[in-house]
N, C-alpha and C. Protein backbone atom coordinates (compact mmCIF):
# COMPACT_ATOMS: atom_id res chain seq x y z
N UNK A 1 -207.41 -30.95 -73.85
CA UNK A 1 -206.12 -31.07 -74.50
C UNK A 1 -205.12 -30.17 -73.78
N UNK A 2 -203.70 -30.60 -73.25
CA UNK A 2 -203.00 -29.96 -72.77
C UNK A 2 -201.88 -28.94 -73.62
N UNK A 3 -201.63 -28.20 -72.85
CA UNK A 3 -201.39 -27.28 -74.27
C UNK A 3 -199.88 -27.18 -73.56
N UNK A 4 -198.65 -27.50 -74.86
CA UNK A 4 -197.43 -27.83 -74.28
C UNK A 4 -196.64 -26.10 -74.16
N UNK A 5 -196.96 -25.21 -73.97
CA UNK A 5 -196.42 -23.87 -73.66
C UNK A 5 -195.74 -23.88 -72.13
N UNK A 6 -194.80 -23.29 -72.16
CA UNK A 6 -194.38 -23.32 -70.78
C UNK A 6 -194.93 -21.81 -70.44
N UNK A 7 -195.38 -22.35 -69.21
CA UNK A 7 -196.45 -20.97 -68.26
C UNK A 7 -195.00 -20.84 -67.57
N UNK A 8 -195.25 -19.10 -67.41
CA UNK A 8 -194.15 -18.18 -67.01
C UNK A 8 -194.97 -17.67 -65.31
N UNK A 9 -194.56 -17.34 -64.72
CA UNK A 9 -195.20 -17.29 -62.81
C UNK A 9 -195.63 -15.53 -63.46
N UNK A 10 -196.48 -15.82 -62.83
CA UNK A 10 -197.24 -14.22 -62.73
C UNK A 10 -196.41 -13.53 -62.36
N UNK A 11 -195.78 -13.66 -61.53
CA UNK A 11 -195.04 -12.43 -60.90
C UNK A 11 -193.35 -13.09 -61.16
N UNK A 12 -192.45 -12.74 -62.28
CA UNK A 12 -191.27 -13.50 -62.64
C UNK A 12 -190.56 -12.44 -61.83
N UNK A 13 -190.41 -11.49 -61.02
CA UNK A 13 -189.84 -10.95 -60.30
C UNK A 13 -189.52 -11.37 -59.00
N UNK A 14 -190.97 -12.11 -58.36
CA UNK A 14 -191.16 -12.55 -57.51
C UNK A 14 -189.92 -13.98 -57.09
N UNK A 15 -189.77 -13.37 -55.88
CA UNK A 15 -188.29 -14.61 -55.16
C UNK A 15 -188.80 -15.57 -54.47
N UNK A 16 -188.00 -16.74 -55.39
CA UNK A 16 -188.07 -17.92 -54.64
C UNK A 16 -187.58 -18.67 -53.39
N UNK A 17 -187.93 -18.64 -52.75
CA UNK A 17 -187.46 -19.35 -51.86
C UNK A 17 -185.87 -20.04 -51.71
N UNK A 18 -186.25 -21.08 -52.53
CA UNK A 18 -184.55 -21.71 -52.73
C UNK A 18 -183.48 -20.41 -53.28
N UNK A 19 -183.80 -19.10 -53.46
CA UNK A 19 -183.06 -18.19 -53.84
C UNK A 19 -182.86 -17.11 -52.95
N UNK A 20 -183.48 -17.74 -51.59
CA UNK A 20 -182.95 -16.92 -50.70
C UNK A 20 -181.88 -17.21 -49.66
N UNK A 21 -180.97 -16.43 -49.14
CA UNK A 21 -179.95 -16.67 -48.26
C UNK A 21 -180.58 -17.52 -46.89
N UNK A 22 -181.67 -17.81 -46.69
CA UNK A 22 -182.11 -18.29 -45.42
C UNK A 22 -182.71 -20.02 -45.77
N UNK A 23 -182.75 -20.21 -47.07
CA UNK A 23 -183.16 -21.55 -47.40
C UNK A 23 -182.12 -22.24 -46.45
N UNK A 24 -181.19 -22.44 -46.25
CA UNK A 24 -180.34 -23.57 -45.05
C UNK A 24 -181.16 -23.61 -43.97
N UNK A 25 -181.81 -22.29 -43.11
CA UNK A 25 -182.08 -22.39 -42.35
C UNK A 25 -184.05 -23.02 -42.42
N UNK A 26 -184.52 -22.84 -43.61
CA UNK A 26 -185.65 -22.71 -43.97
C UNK A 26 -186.08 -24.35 -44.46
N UNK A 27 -184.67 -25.30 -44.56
CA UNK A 27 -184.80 -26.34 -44.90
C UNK A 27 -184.64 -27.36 -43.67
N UNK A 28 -183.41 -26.54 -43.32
CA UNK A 28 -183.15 -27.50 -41.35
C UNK A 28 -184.28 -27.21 -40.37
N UNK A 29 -185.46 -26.19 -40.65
CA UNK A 29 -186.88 -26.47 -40.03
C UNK A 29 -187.43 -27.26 -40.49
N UNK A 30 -187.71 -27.82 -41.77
CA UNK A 30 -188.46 -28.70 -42.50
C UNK A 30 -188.60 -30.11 -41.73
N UNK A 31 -186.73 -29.94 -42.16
CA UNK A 31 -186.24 -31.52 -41.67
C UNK A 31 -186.15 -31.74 -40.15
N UNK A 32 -185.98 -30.89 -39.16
CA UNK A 32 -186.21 -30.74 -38.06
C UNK A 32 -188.02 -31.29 -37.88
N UNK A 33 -189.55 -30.83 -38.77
CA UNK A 33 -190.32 -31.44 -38.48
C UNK A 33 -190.84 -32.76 -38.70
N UNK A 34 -189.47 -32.63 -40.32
CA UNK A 34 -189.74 -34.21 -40.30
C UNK A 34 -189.54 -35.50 -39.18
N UNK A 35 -188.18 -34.90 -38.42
CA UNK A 35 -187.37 -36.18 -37.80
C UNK A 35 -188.44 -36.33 -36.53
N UNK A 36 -189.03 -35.04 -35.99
CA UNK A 36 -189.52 -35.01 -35.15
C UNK A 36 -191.35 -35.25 -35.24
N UNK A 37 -191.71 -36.21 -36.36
CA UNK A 37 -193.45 -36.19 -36.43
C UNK A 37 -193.86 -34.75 -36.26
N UNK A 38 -193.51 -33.69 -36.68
CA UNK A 38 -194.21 -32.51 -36.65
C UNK A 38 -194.42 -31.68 -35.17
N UNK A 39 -193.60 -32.24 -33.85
CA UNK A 39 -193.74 -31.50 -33.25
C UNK A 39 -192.85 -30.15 -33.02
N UNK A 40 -193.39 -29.49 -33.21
CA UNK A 40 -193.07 -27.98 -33.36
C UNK A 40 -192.23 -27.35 -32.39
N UNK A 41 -192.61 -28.09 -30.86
CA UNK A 41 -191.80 -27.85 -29.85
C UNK A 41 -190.11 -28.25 -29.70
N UNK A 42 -190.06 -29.05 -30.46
CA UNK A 42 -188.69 -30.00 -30.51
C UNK A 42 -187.63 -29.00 -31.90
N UNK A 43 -188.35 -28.32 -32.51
CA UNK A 43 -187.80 -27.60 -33.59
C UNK A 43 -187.77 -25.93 -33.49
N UNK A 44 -188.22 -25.69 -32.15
CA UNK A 44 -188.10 -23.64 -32.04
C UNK A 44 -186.70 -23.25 -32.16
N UNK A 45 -185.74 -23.93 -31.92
CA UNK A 45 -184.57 -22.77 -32.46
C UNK A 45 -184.37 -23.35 -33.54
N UNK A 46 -184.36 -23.93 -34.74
CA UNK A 46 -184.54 -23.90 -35.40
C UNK A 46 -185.34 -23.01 -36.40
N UNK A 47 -186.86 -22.87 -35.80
CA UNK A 47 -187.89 -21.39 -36.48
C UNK A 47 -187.36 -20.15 -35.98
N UNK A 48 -186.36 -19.80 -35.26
CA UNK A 48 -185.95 -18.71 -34.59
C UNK A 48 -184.70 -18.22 -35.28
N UNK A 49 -183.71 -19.31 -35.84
CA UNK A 49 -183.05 -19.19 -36.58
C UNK A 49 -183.38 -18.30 -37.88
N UNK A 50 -183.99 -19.64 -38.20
CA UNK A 50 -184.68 -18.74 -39.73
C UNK A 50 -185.27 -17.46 -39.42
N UNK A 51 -186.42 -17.18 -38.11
CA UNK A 51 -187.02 -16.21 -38.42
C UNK A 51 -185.97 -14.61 -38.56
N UNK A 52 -184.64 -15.13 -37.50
CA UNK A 52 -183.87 -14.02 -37.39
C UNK A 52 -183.08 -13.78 -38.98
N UNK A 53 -182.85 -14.90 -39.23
CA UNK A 53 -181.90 -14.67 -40.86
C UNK A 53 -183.04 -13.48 -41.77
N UNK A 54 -184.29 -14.39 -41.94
CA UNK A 54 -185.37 -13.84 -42.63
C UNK A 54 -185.53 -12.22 -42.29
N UNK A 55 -185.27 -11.84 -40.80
CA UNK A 55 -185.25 -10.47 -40.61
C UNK A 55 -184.01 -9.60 -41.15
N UNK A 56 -183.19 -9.91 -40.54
CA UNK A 56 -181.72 -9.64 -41.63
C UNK A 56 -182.24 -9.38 -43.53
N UNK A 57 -182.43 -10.12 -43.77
CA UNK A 57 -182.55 -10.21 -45.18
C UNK A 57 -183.77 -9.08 -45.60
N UNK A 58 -184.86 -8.83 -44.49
CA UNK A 58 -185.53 -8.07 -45.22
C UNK A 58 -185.10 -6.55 -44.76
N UNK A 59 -184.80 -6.56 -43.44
CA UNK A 59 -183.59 -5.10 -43.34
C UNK A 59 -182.75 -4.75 -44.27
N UNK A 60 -181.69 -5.70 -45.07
CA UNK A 60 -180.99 -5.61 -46.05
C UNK A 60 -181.63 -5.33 -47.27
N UNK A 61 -183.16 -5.74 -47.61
CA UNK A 61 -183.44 -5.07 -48.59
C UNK A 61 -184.33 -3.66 -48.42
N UNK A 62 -184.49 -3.86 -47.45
CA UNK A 62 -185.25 -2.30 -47.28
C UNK A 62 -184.49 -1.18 -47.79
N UNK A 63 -182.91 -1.65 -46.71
CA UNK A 63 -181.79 -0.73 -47.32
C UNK A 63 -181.61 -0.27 -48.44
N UNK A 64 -181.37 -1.58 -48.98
CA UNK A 64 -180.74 -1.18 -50.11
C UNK A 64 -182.18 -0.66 -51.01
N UNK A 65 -183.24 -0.73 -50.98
CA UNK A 65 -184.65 0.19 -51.53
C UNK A 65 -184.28 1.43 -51.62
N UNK A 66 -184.08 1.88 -50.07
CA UNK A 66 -183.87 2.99 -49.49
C UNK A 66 -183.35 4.29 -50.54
N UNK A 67 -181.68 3.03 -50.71
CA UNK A 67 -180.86 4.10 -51.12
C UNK A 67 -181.32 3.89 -52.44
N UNK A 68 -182.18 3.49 -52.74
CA UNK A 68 -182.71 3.62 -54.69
C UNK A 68 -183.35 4.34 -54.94
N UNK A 69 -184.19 4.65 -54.05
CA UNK A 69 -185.22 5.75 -53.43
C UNK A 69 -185.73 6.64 -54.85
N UNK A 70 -186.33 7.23 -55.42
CA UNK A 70 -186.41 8.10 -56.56
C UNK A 70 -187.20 9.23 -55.90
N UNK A 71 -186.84 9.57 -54.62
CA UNK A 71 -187.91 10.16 -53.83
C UNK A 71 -186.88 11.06 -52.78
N UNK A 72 -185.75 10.20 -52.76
CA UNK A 72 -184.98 10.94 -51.57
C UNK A 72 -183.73 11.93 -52.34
């Protein structure tokens, strides 16, 4: 019997994807493997894109950790 409760994600802190600033770039790889049957070669700046946004974003939160710090 299915039990109609809505399940909450283990980790509700935890970020989604579509809630990050790099999903444009994280979606134009997707579709980049779609158009291309999955070859991977036809889509690297595309993964380079993202991977650089994705670095940005986690520098930006380190930062801002940083200065939250309860330590510094």
């Amino acid at each position: 019997m299915a039990s109609s409760k809505i399940q909450t994600p283990a980790y509700p802190s935890a970020a989604r994807i579509s809630d990050s600033d790099c999903y444009p770039q994280y979606t134009a790889s997707l579709k980049c493997l779609e158009q291309f049957n999955s070859d991977k070669s036809k889509c690297q700046e595309h993964f380079d894109v993202y991977k650089e946004c994705k670095k940005k974003e986690r520098e930006a939160r380190l930062e801002r950790n940083r200065s939250r710090s309860l330590f510094s």
